[in-house]
PDB file of N, CA and C in Angstrom:
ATOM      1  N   UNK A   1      19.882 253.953 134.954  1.00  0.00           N
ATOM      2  CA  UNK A   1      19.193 254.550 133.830  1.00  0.00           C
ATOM      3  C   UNK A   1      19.493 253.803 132.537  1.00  0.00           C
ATOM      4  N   UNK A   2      20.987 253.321 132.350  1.00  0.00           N
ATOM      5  CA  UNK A   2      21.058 252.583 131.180  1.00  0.00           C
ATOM      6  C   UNK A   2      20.336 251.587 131.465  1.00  0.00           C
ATOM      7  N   UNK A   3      20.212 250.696 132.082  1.00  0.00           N
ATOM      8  CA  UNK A   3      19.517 249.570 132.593  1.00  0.00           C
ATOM      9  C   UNK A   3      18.033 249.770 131.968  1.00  0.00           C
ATOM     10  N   UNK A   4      17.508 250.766 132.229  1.00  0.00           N
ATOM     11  CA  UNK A   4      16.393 250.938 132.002  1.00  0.00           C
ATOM     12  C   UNK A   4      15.936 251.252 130.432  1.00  0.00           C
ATOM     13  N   UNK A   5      17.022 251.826 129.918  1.00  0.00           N
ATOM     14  CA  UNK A   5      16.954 252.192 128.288  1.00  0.00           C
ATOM     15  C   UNK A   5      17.050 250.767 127.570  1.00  0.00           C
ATOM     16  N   UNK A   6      18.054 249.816 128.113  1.00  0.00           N
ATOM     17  CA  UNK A   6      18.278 249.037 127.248  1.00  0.00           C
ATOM     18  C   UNK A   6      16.747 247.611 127.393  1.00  0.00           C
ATOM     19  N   UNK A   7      16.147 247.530 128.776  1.00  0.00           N
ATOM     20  CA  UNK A   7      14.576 247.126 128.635  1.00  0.00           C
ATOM     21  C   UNK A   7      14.046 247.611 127.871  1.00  0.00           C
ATOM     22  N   UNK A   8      13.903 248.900 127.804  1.00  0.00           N
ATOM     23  CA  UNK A   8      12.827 249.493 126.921  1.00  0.00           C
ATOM     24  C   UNK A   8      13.392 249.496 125.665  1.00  0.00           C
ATOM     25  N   UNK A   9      14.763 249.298 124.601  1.00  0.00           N
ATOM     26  CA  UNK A   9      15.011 249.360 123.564  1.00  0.00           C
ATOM     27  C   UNK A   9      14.347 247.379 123.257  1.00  0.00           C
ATOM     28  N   UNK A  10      14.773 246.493 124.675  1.00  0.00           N
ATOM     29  CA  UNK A  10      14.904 245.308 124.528  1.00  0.00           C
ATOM     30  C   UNK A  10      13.207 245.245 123.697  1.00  0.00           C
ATOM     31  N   UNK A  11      12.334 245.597 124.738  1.00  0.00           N
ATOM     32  CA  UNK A  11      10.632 245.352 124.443  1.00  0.00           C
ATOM     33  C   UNK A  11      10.425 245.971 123.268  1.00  0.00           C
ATOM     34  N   UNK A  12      10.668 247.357 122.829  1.00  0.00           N
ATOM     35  CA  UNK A  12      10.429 247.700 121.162  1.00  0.00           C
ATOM     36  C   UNK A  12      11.258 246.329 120.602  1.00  0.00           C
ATOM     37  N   UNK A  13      12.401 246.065 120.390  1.00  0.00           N
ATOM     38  CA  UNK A  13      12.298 245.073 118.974  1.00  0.00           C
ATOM     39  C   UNK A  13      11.674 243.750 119.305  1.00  0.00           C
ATOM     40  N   UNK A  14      11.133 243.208 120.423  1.00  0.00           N
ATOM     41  CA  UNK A  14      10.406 242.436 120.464  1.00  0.00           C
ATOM     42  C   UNK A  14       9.087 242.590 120.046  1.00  0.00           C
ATOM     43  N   UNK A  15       8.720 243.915 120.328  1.00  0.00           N
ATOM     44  CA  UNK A  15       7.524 244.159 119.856  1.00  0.00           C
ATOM     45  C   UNK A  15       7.313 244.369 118.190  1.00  0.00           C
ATOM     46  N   UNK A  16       8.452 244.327 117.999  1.00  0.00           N
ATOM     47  CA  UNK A  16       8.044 244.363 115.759  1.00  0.00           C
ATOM     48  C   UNK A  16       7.640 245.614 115.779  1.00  0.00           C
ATOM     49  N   UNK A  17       7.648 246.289 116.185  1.00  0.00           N
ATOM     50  CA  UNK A  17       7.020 247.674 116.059  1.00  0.00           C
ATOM     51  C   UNK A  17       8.282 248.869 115.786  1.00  0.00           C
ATOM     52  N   UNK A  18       8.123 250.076 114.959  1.00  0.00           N
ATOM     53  CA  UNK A  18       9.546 250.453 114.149  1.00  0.00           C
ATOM     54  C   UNK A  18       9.693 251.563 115.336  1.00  0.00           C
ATOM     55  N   UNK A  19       8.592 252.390 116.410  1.00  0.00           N
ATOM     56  CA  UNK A  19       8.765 252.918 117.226  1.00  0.00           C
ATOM     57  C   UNK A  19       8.074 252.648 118.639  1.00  0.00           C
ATOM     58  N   UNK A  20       8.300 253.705 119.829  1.00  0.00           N
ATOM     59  CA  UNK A  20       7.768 253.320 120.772  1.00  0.00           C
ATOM     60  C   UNK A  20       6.334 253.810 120.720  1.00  0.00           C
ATOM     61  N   UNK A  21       5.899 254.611 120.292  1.00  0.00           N
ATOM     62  CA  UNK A  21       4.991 255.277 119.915  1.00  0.00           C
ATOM     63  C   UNK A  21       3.643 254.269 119.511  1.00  0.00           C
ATOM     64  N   UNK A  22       4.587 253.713 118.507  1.00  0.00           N
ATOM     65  CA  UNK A  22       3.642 252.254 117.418  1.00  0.00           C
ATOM     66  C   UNK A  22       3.326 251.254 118.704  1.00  0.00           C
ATOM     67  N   UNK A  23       4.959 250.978 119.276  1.00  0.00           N
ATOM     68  CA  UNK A  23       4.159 249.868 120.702  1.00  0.00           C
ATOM     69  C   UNK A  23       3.260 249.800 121.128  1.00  0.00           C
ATOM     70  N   UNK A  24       3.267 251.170 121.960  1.00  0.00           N
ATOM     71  CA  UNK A  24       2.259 251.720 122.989  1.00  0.00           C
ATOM     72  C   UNK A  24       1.065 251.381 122.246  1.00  0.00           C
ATOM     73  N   UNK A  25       1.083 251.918 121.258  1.00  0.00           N
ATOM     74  CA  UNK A  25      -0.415 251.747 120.510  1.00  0.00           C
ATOM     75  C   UNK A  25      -0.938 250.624 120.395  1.00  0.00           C
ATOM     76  N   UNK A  26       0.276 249.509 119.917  1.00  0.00           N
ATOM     77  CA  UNK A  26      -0.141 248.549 119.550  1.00  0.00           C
ATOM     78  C   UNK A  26      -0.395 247.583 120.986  1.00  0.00           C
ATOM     79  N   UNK A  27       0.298 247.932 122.357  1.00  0.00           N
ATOM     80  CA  UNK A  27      -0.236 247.358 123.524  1.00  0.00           C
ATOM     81  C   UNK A  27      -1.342 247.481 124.033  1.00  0.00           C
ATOM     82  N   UNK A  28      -1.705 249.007 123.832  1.00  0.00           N
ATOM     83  CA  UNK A  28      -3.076 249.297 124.051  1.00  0.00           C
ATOM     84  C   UNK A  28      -4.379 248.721 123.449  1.00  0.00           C
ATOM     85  N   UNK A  29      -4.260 248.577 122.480  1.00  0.00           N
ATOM     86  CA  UNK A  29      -4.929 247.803 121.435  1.00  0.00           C
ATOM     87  C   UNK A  29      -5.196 246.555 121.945  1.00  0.00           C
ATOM     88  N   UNK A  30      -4.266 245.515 122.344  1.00  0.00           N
ATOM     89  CA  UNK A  30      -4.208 244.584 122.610  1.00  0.00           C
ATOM     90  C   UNK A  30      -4.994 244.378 124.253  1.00  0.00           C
ATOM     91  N   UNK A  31      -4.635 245.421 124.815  1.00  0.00           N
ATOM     92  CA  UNK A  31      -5.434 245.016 126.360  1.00  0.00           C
ATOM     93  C   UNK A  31      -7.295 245.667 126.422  1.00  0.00           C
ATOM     94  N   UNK A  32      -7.264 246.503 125.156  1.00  0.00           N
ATOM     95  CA  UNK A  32      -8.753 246.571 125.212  1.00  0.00           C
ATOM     96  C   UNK A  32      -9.686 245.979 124.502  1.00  0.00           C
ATOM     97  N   UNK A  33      -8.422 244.746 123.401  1.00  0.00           N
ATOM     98  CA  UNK A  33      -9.504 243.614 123.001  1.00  0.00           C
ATOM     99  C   UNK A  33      -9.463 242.505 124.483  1.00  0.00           C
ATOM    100  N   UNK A  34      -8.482 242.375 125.589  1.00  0.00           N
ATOM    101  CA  UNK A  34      -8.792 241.629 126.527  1.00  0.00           C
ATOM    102  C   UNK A  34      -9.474 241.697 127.450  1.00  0.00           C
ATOM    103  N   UNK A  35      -9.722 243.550 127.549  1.00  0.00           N
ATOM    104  CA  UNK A  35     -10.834 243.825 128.340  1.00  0.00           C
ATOM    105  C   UNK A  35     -12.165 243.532 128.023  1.00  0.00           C
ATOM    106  N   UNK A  36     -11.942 242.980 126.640  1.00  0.00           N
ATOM    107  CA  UNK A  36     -13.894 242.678 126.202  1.00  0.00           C
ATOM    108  C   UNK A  36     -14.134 241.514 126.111  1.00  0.00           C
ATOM    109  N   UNK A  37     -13.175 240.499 126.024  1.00  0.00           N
ATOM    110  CA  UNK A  37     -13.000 239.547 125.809  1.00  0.00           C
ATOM    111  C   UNK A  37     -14.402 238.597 126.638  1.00  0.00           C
ATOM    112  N   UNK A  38     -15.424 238.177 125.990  1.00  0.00           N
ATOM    113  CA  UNK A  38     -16.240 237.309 126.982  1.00  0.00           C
ATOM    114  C   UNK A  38     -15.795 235.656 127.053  1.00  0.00           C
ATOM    115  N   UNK A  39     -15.946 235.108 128.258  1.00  0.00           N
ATOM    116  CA  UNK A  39     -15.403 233.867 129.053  1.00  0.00           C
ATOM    117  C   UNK A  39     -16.372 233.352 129.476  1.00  0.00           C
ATOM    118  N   UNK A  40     -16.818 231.902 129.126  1.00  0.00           N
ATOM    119  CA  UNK A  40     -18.125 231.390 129.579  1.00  0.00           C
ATOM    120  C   UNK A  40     -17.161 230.793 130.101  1.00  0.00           C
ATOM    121  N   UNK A  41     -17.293 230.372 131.273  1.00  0.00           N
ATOM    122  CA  UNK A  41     -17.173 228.589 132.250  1.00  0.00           C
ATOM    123  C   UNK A  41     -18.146 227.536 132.340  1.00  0.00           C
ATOM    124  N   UNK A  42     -17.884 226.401 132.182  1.00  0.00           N
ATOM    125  CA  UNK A  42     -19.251 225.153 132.133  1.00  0.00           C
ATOM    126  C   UNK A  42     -18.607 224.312 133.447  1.00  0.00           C
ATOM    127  N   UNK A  43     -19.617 223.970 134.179  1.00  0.00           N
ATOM    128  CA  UNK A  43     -18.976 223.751 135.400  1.00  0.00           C
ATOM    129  C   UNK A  43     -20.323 221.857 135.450  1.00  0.00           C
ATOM    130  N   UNK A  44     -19.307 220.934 135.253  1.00  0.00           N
ATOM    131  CA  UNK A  44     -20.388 219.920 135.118  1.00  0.00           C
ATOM    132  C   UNK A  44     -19.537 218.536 136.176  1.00  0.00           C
ATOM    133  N   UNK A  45     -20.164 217.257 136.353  1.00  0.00           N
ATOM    134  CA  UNK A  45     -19.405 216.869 136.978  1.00  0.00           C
ATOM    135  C   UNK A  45     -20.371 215.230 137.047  1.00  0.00           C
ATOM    136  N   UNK A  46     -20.217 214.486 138.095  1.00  0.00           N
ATOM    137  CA  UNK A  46     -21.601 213.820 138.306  1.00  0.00           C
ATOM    138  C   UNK A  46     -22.526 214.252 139.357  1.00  0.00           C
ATOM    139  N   UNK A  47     -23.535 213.471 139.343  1.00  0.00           N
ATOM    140  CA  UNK A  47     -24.847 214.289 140.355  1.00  0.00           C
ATOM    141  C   UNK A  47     -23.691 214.179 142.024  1.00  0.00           C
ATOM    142  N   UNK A  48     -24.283 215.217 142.683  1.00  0.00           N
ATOM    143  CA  UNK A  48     -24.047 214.987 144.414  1.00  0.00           C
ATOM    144  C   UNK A  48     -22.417 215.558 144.165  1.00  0.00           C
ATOM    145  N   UNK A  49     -21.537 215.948 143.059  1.00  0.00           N
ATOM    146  CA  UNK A  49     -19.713 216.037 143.648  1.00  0.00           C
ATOM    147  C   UNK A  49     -19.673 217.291 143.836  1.00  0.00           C
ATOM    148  N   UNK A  50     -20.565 218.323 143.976  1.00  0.00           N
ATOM    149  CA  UNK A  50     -20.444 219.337 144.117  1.00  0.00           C
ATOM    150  C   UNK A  50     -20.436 220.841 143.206  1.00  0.00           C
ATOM    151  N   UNK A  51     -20.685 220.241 142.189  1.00  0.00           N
ATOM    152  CA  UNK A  51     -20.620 221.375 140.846  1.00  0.00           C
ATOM    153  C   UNK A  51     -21.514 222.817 141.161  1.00  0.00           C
ATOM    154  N   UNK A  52     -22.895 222.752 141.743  1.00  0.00           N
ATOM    155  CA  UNK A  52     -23.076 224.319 142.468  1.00  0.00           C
ATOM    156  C   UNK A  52     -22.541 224.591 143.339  1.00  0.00           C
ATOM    157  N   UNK A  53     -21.708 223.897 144.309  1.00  0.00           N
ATOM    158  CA  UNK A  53     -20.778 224.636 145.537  1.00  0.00           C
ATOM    159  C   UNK A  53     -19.672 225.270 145.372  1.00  0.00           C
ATOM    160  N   UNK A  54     -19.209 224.792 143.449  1.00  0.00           N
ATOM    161  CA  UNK A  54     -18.117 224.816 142.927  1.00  0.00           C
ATOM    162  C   UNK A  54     -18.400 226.591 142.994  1.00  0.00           C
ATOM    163  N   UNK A  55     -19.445 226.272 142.356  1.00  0.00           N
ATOM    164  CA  UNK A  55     -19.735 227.654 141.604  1.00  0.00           C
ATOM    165  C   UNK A  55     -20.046 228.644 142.396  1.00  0.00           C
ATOM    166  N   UNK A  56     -20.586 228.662 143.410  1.00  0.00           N
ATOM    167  CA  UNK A  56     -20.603 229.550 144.764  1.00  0.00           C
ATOM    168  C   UNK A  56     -19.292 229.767 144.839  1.00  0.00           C
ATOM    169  N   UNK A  57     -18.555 228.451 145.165  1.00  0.00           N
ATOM    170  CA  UNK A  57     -17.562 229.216 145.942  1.00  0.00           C
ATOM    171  C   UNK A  57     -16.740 229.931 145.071  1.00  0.00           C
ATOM    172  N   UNK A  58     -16.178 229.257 143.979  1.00  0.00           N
ATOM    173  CA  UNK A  58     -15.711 230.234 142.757  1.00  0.00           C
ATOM    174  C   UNK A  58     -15.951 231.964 142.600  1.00  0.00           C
ATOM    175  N   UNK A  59     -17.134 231.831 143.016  1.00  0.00           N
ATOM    176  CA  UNK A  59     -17.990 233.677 142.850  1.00  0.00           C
ATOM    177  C   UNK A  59     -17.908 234.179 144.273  1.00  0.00           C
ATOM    178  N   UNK A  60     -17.752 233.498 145.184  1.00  0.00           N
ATOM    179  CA  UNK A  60     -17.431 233.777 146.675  1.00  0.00           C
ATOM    180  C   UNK A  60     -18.676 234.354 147.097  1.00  0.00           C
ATOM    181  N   UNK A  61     -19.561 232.936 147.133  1.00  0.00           N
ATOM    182  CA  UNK A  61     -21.056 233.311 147.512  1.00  0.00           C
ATOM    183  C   UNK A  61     -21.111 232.430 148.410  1.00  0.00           C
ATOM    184  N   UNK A  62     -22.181 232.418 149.543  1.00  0.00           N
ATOM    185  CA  UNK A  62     -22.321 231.533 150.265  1.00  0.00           C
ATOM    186  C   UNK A  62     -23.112 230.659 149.783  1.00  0.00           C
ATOM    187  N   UNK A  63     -23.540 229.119 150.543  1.00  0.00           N
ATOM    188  CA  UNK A  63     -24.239 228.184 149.725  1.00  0.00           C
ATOM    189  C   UNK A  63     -26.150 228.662 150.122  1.00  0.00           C
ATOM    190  N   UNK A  64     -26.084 229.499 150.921  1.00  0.00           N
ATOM    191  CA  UNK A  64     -27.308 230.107 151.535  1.00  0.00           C
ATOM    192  C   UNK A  64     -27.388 231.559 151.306  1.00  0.00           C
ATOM    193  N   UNK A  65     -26.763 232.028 150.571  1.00  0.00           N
ATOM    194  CA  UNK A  65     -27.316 233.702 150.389  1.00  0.00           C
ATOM    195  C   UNK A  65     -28.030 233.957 148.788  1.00  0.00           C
ATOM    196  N   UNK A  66     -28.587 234.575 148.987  1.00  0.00           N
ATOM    197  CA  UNK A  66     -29.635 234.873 147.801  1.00  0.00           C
ATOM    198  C   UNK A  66     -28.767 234.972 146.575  1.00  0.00           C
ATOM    199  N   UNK A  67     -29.026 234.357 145.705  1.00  0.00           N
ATOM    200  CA  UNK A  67     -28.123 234.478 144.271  1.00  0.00           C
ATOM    201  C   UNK A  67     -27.189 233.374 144.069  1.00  0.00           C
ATOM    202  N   UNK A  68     -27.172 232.629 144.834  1.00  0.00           N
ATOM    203  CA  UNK A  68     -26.040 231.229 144.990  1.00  0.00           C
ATOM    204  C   UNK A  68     -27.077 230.174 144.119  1.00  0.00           C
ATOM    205  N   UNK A  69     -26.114 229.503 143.499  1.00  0.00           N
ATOM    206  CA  UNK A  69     -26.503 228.296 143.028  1.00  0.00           C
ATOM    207  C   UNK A  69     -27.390 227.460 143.691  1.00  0.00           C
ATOM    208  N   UNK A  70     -28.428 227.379 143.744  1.00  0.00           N
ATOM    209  CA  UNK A  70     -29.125 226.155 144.898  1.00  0.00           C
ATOM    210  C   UNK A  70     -28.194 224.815 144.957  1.00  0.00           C
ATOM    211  N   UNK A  71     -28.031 224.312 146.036  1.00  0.00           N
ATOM    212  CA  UNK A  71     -27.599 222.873 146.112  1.00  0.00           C
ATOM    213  C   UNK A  71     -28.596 222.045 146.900  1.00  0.00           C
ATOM    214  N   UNK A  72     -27.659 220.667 146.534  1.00  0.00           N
ATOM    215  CA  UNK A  72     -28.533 219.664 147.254  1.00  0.00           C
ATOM    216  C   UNK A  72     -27.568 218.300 147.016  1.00  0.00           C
ATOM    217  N   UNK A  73     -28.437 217.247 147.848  1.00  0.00           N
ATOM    218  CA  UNK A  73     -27.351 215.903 147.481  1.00  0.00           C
ATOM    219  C   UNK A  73     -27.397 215.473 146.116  1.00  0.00           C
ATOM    220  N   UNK A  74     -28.807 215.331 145.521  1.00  0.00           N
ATOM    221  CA  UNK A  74     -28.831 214.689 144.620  1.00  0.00           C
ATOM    222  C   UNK A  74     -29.879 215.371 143.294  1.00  0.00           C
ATOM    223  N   UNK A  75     -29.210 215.579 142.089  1.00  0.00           N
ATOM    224  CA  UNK A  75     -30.162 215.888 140.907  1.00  0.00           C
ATOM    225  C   UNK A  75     -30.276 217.138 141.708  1.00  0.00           C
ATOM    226  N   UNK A  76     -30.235 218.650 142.388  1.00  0.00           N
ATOM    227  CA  UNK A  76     -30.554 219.581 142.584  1.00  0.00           C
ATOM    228  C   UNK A  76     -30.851 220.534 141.206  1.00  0.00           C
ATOM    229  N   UNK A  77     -29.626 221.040 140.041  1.00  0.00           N
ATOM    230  CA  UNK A  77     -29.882 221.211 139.251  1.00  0.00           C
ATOM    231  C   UNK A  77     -30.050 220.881 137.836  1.00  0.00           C
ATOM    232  N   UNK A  78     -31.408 221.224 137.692  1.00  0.00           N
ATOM    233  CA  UNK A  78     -32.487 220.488 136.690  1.00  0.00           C
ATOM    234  C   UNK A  78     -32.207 221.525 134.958  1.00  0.00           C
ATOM    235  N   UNK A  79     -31.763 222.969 135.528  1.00  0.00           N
ATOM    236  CA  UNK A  79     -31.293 223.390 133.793  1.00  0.00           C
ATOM    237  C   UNK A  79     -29.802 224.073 134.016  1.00  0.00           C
ATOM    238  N   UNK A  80     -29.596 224.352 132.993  1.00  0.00           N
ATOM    239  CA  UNK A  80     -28.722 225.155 132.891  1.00  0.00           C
ATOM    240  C   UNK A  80     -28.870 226.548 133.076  1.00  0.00           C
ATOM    241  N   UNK A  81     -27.805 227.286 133.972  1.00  0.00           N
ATOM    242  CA  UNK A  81     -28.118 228.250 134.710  1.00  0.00           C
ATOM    243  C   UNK A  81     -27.024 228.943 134.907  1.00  0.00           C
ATOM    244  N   UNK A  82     -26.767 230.449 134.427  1.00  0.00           N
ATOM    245  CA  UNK A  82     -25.549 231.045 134.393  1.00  0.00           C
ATOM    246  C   UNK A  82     -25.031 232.209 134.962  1.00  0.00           C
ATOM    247  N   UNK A  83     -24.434 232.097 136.199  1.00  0.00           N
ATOM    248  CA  UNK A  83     -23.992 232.687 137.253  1.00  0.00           C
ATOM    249  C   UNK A  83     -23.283 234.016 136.907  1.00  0.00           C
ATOM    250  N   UNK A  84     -23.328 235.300 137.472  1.00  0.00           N
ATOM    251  CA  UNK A  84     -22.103 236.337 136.772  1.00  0.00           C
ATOM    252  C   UNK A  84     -21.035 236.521 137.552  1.00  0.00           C
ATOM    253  N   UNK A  85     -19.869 236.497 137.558  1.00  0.00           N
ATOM    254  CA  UNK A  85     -18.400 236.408 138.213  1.00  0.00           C
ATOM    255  C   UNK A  85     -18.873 237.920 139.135  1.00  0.00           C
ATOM    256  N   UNK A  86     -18.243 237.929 140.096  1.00  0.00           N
ATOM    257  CA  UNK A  86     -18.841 239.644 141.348  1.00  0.00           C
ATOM    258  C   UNK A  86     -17.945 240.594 140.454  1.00  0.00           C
ATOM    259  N   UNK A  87     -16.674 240.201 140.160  1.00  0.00           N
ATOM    260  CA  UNK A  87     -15.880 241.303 139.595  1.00  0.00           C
ATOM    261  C   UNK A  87     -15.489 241.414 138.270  1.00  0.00           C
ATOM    262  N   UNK A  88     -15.494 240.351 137.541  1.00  0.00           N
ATOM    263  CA  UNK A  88     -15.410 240.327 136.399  1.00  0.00           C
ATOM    264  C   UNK A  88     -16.763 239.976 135.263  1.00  0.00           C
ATOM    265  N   UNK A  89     -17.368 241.641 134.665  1.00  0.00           N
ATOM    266  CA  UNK A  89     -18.548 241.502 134.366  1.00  0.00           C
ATOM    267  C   UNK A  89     -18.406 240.413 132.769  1.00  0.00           C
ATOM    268  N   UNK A  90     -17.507 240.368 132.161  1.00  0.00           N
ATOM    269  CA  UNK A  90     -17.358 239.792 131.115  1.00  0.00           C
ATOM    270  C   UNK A  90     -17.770 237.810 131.212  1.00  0.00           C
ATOM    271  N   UNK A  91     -17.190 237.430 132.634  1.00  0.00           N
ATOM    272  CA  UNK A  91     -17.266 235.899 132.974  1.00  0.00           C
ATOM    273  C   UNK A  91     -18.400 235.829 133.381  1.00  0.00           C
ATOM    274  N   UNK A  92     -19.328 234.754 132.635  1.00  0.00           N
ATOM    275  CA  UNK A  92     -19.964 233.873 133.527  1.00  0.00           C
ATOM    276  C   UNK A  92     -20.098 232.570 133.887  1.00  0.00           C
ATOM    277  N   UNK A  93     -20.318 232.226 134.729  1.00  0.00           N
ATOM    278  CA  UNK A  93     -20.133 230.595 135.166  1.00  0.00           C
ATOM    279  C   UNK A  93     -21.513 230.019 134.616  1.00  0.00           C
ATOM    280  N   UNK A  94     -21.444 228.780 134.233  1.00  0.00           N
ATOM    281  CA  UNK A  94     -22.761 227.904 133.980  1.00  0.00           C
ATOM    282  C   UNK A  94     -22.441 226.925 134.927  1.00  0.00           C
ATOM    283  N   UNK A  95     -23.380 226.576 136.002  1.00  0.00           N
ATOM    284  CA  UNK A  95     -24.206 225.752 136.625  1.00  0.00           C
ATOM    285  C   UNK A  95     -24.636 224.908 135.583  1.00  0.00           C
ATOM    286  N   UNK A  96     -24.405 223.254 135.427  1.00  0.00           N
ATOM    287  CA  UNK A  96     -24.840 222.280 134.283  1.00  0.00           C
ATOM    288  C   UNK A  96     -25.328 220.854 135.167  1.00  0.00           C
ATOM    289  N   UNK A  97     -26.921 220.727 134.634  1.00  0.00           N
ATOM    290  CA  UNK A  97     -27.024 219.241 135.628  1.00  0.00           C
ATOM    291  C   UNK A  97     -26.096 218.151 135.958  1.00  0.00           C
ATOM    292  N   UNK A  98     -26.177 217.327 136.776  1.00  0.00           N
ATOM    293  CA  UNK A  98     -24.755 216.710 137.269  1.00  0.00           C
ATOM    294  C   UNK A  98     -25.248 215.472 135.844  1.00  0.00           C
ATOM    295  N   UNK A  99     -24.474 214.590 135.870  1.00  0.00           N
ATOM    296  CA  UNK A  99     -24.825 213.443 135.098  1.00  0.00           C
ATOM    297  C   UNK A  99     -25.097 212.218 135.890  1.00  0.00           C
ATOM    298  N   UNK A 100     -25.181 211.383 134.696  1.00  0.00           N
ATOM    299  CA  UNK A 100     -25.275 209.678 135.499  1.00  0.00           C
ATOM    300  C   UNK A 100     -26.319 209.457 136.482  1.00  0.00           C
ATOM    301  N   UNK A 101     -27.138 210.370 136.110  1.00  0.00           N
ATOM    302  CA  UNK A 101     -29.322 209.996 136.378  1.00  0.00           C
ATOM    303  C   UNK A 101     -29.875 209.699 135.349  1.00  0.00           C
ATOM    304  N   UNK A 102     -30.796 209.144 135.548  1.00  0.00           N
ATOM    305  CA  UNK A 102     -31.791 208.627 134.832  1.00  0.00           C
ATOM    306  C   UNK A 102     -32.089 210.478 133.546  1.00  0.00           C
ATOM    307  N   UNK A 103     -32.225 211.078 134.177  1.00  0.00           N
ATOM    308  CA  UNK A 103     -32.545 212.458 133.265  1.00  0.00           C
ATOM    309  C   UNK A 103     -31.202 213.255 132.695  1.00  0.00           C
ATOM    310  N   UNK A 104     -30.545 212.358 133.243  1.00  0.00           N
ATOM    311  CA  UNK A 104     -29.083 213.131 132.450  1.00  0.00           C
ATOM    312  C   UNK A 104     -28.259 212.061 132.428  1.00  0.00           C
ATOM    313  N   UNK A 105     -28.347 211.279 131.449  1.00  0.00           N
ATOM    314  CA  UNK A 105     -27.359 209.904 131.480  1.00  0.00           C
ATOM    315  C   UNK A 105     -26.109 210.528 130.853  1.00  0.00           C
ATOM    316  N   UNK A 106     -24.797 209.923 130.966  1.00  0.00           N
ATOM    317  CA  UNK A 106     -23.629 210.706 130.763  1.00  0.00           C
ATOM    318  C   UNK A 106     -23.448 210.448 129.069  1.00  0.00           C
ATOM    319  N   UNK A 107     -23.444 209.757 128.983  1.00  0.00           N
ATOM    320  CA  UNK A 107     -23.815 209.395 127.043  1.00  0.00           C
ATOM    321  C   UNK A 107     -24.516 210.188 126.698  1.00  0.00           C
ATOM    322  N   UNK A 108     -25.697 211.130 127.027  1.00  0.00           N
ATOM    323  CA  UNK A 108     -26.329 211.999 125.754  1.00  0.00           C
ATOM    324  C   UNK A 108     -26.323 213.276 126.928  1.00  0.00           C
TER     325      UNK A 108
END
């Protein structure tokens, strides 16, 4: 039990906070600006290395089930296209044409 008082005295003065009361508050605070927090991913690479398989598999989609990134060997995707994470509604992934084609030279 002391063990346990002296963690919890340890985390209040780390926390700057004058009670536990203020902590709490002020932890709470803190995890429901992280719960809103939005997270884009840009997922780019050169043409053919795999950047929509990335992104399937990342979202744990198959490369053939409805809602997956289309793939292909070469130049498959032509825009930008932004995937939603299955469990985390805040993330989404972007699908970005590969580079180093003629329509997406890596310089511009």
């Amino acid at each position: 039990m002391a063990d346990q008082e002296d963690d919890v005295r340890a985390l209040l003065n780390d926390s700057g906070e004058p009670d536990l009361k203020h902590a709490i508050s002020r932890a709470r605070e803190v995890v429901d600006r992280l719960d809103n927090v939005v997270l884009n991913i840009a997922v780019t690479g050169v043409t053919g290395a795999g950047e929509s398989t990335f992104v399937n598999a990342i979202r744990d989609v198959s490369n053939t089930e409805e809602g997956a990134a289309k793939i292909g060997e070469t130049e498959t995707t032509m825009e930008i296209k932004a995937y939603p994470h299955p469990t985390m509604p805040n993330v989404k992934i972007w699908d970005l044409p590969g580079l180093g084609t003629k329509n997406f030279k890596a310089k511009t």
